[in-house]
Protein backbone atom coordinates (compact mmCIF):
# COMPACT_ATOMS: atom_id res chain seq x y z
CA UNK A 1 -14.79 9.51 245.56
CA UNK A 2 -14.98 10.24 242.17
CA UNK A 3 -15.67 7.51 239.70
CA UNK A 4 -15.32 7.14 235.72
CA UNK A 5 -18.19 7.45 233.64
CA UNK A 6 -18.95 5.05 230.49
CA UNK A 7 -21.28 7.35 227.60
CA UNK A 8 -22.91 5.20 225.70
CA UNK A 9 -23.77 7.10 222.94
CA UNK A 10 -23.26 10.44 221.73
CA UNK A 11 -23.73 12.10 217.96
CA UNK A 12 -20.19 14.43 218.04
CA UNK A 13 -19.22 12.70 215.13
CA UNK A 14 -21.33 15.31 213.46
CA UNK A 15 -18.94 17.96 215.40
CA UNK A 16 -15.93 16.54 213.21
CA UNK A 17 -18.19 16.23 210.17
CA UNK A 18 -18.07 19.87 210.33
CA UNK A 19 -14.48 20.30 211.01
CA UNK A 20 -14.66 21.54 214.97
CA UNK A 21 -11.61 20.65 216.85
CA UNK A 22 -12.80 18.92 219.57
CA UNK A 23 -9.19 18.67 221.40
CA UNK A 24 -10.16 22.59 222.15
CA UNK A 25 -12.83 23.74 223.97
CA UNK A 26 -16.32 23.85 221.44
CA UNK A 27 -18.54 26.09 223.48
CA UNK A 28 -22.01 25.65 221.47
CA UNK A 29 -21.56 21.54 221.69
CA UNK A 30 -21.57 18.96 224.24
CA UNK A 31 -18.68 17.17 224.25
CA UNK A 32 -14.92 18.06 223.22
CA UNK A 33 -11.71 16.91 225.04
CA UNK A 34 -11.42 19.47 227.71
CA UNK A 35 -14.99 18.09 229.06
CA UNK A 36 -14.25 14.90 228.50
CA UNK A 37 -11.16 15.11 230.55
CA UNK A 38 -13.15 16.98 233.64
CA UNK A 39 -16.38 15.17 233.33
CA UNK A 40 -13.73 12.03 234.31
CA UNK A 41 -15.22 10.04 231.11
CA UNK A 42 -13.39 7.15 230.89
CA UNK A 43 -15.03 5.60 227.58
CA UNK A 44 -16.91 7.86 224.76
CA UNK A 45 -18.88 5.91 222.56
CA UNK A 46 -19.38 7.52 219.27
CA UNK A 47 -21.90 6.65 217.08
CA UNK A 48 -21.52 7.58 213.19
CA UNK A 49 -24.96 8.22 212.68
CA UNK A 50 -26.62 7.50 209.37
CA UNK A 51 -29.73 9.57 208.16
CA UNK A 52 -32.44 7.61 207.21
CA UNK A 53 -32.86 8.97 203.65
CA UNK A 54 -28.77 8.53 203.23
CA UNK A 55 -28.36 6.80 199.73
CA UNK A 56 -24.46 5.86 200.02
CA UNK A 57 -25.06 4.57 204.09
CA UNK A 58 -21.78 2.42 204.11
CA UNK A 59 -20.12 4.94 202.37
CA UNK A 60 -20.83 7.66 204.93
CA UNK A 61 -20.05 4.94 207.63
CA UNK A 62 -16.76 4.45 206.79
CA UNK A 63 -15.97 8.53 205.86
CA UNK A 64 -17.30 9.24 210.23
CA UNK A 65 -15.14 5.97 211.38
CA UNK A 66 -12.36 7.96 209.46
CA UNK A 67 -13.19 11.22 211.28
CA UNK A 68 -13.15 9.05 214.54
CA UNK A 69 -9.92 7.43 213.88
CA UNK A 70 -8.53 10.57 212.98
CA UNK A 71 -9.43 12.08 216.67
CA UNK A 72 -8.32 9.06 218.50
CA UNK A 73 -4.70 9.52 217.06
CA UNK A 74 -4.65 13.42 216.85
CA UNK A 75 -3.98 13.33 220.91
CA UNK A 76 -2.17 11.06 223.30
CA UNK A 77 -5.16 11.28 226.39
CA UNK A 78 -7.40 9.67 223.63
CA UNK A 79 -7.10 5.87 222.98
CA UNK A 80 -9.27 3.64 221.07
CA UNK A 81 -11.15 0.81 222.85
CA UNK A 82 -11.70 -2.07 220.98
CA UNK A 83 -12.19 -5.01 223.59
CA UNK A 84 -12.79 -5.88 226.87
CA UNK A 85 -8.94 -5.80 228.26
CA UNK A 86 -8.66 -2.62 226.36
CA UNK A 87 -11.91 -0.95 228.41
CA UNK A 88 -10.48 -2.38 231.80
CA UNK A 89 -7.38 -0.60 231.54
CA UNK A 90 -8.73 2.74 230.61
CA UNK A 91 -10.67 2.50 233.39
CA UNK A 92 -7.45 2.65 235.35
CA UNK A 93 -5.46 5.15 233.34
CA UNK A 94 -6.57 9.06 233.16
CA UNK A 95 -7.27 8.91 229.72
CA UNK A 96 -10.26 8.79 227.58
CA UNK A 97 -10.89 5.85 225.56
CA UNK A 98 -13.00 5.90 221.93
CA UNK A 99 -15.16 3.40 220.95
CA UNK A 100 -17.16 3.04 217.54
CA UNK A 101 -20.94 2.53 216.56
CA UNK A 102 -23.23 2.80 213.95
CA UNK A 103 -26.32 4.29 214.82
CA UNK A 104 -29.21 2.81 211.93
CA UNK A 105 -28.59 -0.43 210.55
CA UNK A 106 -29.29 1.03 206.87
CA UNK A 107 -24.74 1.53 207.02
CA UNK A 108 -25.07 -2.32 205.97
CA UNK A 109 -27.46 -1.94 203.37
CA UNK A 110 -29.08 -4.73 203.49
CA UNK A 111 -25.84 -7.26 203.46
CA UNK A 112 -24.25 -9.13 205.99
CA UNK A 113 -20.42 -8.75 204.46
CA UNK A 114 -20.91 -5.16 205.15
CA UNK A 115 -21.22 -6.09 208.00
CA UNK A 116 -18.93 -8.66 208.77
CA UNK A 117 -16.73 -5.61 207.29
CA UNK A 118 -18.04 -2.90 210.37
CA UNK A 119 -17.07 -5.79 212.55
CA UNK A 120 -13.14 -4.92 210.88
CA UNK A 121 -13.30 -1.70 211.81
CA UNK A 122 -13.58 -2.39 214.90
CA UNK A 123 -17.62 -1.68 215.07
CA UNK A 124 -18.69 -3.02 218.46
CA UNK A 125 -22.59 -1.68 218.82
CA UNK A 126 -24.83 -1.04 216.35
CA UNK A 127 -28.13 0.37 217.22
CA UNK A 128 -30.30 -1.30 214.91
CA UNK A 129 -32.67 0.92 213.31
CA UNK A 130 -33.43 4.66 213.38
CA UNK A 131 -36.79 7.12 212.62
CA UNK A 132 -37.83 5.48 209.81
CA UNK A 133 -38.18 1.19 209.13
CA UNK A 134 -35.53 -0.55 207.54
CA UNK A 135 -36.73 -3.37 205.19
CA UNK A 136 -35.48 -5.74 207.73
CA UNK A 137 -36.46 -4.04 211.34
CA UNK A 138 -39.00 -1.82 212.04
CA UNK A 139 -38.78 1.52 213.63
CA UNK A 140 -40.30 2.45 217.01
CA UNK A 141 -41.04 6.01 215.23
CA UNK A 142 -41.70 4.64 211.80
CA UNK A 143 -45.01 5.72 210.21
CA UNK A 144 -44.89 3.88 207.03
CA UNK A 145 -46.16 0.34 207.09
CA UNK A 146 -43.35 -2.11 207.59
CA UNK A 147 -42.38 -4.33 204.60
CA UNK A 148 -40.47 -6.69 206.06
CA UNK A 149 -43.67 -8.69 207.70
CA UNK A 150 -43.43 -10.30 211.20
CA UNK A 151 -45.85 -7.83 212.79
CA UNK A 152 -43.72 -4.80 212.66
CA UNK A 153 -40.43 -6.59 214.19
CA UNK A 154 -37.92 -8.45 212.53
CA UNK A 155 -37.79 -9.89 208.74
CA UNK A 156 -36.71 -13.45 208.05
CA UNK A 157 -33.63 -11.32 206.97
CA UNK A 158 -33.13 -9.19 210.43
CA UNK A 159 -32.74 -12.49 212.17
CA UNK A 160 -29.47 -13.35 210.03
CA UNK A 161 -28.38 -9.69 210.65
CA UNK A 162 -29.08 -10.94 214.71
CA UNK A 163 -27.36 -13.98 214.56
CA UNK A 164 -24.54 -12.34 212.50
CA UNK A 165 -24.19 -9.59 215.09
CA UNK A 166 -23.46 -12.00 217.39
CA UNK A 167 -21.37 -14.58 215.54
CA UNK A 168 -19.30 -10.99 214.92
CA UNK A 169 -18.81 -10.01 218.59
CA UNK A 170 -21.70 -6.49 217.39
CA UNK A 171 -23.45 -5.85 220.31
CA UNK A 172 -27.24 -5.09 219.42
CA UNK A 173 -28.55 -1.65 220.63
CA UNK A 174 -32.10 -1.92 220.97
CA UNK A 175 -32.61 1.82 221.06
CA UNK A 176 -35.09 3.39 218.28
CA UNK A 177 -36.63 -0.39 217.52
CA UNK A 178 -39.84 -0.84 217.87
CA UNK A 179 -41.45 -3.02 220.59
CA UNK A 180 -42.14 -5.73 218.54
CA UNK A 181 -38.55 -5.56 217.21
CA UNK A 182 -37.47 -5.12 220.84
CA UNK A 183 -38.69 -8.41 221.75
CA UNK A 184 -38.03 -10.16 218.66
CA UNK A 185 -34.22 -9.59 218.98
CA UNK A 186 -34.09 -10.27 223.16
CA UNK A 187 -35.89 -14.02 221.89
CA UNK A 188 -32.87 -14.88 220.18
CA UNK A 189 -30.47 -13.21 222.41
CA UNK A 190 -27.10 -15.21 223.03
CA UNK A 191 -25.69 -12.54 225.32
CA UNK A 192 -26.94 -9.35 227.16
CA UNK A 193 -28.05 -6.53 225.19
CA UNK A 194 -28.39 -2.98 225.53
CA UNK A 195 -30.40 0.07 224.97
CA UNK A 196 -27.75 2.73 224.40
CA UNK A 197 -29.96 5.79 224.90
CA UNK A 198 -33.83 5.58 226.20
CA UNK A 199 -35.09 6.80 229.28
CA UNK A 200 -38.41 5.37 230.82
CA UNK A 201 -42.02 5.74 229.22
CA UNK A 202 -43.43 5.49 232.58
CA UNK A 203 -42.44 9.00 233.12
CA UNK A 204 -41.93 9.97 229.53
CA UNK A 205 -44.73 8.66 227.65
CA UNK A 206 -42.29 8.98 224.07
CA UNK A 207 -42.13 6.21 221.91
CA UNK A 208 -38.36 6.27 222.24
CA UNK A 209 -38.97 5.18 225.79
CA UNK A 210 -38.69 1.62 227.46
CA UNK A 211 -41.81 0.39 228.96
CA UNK A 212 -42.14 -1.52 232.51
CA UNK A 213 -41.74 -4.89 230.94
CA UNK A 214 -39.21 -4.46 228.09
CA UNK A 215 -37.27 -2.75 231.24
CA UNK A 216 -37.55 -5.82 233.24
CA UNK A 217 -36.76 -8.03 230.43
CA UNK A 218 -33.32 -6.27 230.14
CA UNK A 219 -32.44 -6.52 233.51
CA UNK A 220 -33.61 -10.12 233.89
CA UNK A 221 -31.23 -11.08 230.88
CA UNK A 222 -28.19 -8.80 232.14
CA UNK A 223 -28.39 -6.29 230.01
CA UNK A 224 -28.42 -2.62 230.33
CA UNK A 225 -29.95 0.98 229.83
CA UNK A 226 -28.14 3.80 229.35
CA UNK A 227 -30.26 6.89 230.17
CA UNK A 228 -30.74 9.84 227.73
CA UNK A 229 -30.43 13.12 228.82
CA UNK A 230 -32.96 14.52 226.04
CA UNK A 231 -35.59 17.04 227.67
CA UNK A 232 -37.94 15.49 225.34
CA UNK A 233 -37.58 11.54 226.83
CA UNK A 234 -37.21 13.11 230.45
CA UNK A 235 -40.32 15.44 231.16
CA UNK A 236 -43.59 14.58 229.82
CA UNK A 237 -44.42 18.15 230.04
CA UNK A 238 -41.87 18.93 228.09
CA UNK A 239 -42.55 16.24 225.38
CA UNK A 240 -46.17 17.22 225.40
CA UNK A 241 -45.73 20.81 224.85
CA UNK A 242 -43.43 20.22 222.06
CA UNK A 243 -44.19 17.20 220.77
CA UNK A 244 -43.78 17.04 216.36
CA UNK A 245 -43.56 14.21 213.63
CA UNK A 246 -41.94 11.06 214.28
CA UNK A 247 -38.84 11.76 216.57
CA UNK A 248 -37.99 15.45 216.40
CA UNK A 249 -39.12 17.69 219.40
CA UNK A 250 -38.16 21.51 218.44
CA UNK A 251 -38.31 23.30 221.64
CA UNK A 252 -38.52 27.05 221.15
CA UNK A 253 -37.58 30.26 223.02
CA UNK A 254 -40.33 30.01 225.45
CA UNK A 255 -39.20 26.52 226.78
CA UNK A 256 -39.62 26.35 230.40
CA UNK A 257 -36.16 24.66 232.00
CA UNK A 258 -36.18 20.91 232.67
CA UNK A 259 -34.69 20.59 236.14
CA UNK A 260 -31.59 18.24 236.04
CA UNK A 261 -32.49 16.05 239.16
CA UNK A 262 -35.39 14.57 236.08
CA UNK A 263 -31.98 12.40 235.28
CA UNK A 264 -31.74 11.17 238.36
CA UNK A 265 -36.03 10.47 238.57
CA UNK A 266 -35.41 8.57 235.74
CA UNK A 267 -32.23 6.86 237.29
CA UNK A 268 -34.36 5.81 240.25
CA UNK A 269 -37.12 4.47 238.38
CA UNK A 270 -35.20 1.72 236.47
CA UNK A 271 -33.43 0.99 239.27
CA UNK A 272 -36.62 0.01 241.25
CA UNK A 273 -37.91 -1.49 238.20
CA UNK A 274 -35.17 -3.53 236.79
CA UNK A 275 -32.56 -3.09 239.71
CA UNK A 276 -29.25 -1.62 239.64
CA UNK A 277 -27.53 -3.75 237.11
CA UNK A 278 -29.16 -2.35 234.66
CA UNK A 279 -28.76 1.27 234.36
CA UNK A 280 -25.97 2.66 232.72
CA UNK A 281 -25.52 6.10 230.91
CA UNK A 282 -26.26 7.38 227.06
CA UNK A 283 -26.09 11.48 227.40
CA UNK A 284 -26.93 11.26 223.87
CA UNK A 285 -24.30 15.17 223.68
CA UNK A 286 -24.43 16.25 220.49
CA UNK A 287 -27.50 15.06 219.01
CA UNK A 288 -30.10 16.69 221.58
CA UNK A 289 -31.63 19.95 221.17
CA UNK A 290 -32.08 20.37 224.89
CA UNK A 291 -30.70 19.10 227.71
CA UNK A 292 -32.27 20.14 231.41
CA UNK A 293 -31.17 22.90 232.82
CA UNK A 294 -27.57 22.81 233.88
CA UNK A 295 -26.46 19.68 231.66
CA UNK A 296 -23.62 21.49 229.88
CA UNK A 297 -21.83 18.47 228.32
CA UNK A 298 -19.51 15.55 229.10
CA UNK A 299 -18.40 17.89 232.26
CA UNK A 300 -21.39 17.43 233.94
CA UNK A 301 -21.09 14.17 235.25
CA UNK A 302 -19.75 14.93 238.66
CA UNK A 303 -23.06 17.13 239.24
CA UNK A 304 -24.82 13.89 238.96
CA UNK A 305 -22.49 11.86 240.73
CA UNK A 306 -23.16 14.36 243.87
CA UNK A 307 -26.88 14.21 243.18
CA UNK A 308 -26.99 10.89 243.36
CA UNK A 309 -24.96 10.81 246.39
CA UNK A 310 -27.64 12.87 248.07
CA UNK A 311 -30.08 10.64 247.25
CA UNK A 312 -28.59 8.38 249.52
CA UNK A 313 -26.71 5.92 246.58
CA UNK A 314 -24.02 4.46 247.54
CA UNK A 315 -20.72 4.49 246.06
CA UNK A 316 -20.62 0.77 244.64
CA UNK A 317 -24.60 1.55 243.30
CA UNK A 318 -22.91 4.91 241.35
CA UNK A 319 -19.79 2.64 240.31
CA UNK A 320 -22.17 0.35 238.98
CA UNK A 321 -24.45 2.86 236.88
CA UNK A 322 -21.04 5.03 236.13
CA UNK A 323 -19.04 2.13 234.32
CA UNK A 324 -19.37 -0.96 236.34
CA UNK A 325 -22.67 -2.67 234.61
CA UNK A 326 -21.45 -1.48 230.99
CA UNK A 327 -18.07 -3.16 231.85
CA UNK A 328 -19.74 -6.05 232.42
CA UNK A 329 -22.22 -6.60 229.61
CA UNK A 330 -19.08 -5.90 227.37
CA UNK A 331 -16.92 -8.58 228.88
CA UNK A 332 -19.95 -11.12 228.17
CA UNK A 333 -19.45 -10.06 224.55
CA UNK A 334 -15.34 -10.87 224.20
């Protein structure tokens, strides 16, 4: 049986930054239609990343949801997903549904009509901060000290943009934020939240990484974890040996392969640890420099799918962690 899969974040937008046509086969990326189409991904989440040092943020926003838009309507297997109904039936049709983020909270810059604006173009995550602090949220890779008080978590400000998000119907992505952010924003928490793309610091001591309790915490309140496929937040051995400043690892020609079954250690560890409504997936294609060893893109998925079968999962456990707990977090938002 061979089930959908629901990416929960990937950096491609970068891919149509640079003018690739991803409805053809892109052999040095991840992701483009043709993999998208045999990797049997029913919903692509793409996330217009913003750089931290980006001086026109909501600008730049808008120009990738353009470039987004643009792809959605350039082919008739692409449709955009905007809501809950909308996911559902995707899930039933062989087509690929689209649905925009913003990766870095710095797109609003620092007001809540921005936005309340995101929200209008039909924005439904936002991963809330990126390498570097925000003046509102601080980073879990930031090394400057955080302005915004509250012990390196959220500003008096950051909890309007929290309430706001979910007045608005954003969903909060607590990937990137530091702990204290992490369980500033679960305390006022209306609805389950996710961490688009973070693997487990238990076997990946990166600061990127979930720890036991902020793990348990998620599953506890229903939401999810969608696991990264980044060498660097799989393999401590990798992350050790090529381990630089803040949240770049630069692996070089003498990299020793990460086996891909790490995905699946990963996989098994938040399962035990927060149980199996809480693990979803976040490849993160596109805006990795290294994936394990035979992780070619958004066609991979039915390599896991079988590798997860011979772990002895069963098919309503890979349903679950394939599109199943995503689905549901996302119908607790509409």
């Amino acid at each position: 049986m061979a089930h959908k899969v629901i990416d929960l974040h990937c950096d491609s937008v970068s891919l149509l930054m640079d003018g690739k046509n991803l409805l053809q086969p892109v052999p040095d990326a991840h992701l483009d239609l043709p993999r998208l189409r045999k990797g049997r991904v029913a919903l692509q989440v793409f996330a217009a990343y913003i750089p931290p040092d980006e001086e026109k943020a909501f600008e730049t926003a808008n120009k990738k949801f353009d470039l987004i838009d643009a792809f959605v309507a350039s082919d008739e297997q692409l449709l955009p997903v905007n809501n809950a109904a909308e996911l559902r039936e995707i899930l039933s049709k062989e087509k690929t549904g689209i649905m925009k983020a913003i990766e870095n909270g710095l797109a609003i810059e620092n007001s809540l009509e921005k936005l309340s604006q995101m929200r209008q173009r039909n924005v439904r995550i936002m991963t809330l901060v990126h390498s570097r602090h925000l003046p509102w949220i601080a980073s879990c890779t930031g090394q400057e000290p955080f302005s915004g008080g509250n012990d390196s978590g959220l500003s008096s400000f950051g909890e309007q943009v929290i309430d706001a998000m979910f007045d608005l119907g954003i969903i909060p992505d607590l990937s990137h934020a530091s702990e204290k952010a992490f369980w500033d924003v679960l305390k006022r928490s209306k609805k389950p939240l996710i961490a688009s793309h973070s693997c487990a610091y238990a076997l990946c001591a990166s600061p990127r990484n979930l720890k036991d309790d902020q793990l348990k915490a998620l599953g506890d309140t229903g939401g999810v974890v969608g696991v990264n496929f980044y060498s660097g937040f799989l393999s401590e051995q990798f992350r050790q040996k090529y381990e630089k400043k803040q949240d770049s690892l630069t692996p070089d020609t003498d990299t020793e392969p990460v086996s891909a079954g790490i995905i699946v250690d990963h996989i098994d560890y938040m399962v035990n640890m927060a149980g199996e409504d809480c693990v979803a997936l976040g490849s993160d294609f596109d805006g990795i420099p290294k994936a394990p060893e035979g992780v070619t893109g958004s066609d991979y998925y039915p390599v896991l799918e079988e590798e997860l079968r011979s772990r002895a999962y069963t098919e309503k456990r890979i349903e679950k962690i394939f599109n199943g707990n995503f689905l549901r977090v996302f119908e607790a938002w509409d």
